[in-house]
Protein backbone atom coordinates (compact mmCIF):
# COMPACT_ATOMS: atom_id res chain seq x y z
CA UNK A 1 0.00 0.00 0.00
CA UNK A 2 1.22 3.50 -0.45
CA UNK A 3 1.68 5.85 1.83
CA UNK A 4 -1.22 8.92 2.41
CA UNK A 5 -1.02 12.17 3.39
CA UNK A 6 -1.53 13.27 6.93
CA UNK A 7 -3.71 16.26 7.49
CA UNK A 8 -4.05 16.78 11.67
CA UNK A 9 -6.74 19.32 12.41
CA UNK A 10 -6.15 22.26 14.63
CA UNK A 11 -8.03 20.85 16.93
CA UNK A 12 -6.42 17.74 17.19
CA UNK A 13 -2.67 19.33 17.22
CA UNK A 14 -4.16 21.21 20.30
CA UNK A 15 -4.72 18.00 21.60
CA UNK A 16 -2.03 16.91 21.72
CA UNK A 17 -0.55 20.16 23.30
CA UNK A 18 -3.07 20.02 26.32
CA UNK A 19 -2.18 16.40 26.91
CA UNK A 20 1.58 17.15 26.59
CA UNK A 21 0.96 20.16 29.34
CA UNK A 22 -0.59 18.59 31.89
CA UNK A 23 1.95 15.46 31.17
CA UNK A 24 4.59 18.17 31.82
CA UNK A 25 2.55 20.06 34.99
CA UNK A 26 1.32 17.18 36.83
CA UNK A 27 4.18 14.47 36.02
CA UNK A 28 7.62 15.02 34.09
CA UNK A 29 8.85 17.08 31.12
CA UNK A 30 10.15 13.78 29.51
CA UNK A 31 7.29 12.05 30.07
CA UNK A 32 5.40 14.67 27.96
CA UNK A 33 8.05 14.48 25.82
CA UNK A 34 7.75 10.78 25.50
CA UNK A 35 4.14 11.14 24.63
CA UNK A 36 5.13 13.55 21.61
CA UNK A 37 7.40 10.79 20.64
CA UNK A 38 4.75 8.09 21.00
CA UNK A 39 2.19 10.29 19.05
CA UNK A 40 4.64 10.94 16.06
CA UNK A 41 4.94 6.97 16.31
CA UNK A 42 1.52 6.72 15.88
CA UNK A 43 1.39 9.07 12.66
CA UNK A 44 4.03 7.60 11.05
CA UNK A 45 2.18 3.95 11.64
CA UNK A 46 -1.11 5.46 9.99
CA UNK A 47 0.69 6.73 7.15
CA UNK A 48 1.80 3.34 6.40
CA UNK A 49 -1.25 1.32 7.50
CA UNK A 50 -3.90 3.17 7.59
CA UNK A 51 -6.44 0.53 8.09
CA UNK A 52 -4.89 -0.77 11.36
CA UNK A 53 -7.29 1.07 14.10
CA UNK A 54 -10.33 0.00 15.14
CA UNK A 55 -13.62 1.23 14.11
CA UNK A 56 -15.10 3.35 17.30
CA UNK A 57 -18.33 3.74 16.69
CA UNK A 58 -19.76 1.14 14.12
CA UNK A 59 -23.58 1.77 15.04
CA UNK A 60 -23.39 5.66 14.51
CA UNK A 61 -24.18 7.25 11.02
CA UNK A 62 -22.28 10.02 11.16
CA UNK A 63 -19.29 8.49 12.94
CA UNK A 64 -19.47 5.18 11.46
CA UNK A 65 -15.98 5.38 9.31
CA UNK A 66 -14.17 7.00 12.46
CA UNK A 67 -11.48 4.85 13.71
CA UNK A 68 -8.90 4.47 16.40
CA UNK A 69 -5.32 3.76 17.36
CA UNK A 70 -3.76 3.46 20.79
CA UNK A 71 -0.29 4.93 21.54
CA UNK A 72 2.18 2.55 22.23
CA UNK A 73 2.65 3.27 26.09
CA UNK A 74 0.21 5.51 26.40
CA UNK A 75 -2.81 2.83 25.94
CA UNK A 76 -5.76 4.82 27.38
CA UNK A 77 -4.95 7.68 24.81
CA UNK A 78 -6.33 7.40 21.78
CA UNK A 79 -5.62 8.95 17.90
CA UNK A 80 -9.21 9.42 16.25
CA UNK A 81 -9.70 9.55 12.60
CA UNK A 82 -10.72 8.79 8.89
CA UNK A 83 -8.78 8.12 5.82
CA UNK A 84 -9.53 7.48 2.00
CA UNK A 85 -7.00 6.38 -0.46
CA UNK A 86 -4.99 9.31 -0.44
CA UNK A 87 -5.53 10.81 2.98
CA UNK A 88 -5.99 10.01 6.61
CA UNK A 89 -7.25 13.31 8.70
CA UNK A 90 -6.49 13.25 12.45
CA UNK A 91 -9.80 14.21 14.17
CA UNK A 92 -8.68 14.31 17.50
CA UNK A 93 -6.13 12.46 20.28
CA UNK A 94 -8.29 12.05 23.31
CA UNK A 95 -8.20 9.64 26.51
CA UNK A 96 -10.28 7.42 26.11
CA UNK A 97 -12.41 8.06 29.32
CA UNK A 98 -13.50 11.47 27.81
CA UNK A 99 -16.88 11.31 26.11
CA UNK A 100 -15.32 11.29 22.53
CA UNK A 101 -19.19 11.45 20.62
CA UNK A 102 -18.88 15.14 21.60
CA UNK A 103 -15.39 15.64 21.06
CA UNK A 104 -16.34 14.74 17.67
CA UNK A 105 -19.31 16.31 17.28
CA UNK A 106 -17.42 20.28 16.93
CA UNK A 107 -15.00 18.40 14.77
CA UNK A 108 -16.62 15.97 12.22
């Protein structure tokens, strides 16, 4: 398969900013540091597989094609998004306790 072209929303690039704050506040500068690492990981896996996550919501219309990737140490944290032959679009990087139907629903 060839490789597609990443877009990663705004929102989702903040995302990953908040998570890598608090990471940084409430733990250890590498450890947010580490999750940067393990979310460029991720990226890099999608662009060469994009078919590997998981669908999230299978019963939904409107997020039926939305799928989902864990990062590799970082399990409960979660890259959301869709892809077509040429492009997978990064919808958002959540936890996976937050209510992620409405983190979409600004987003989709």
């Amino acid at each position: 398969m060839n490789e597609c072209e990443l877009h990663i929303s705004v929102e989702a690039s903040d995302d990953v900013y908040q998570i890598m704050r608090y990471l940084g506040e409430h733990a250890s500068d590498d450890l947010a540091l580490d999750f940067h690492d393990k979310f460029r990981d991720g990226l890099r896996k999608l662009k060469q597989e994009s078919k590997i996550g998981k669908f999230r919501f299978p019963q939904s219309r409107k997020y039926k094609n939305v799928r989902s990737i864990e990062l590799k140490r970082f399990k409960n944290h979660l890259i959301l998004y869709t892809f077509d032959d040429r492009e997978v679009r990064i919808l958002a990087v959540q936890h996976s306790a937050r209510d992620l139907p409405s983190t979409l629903r600004d987003r989709f």
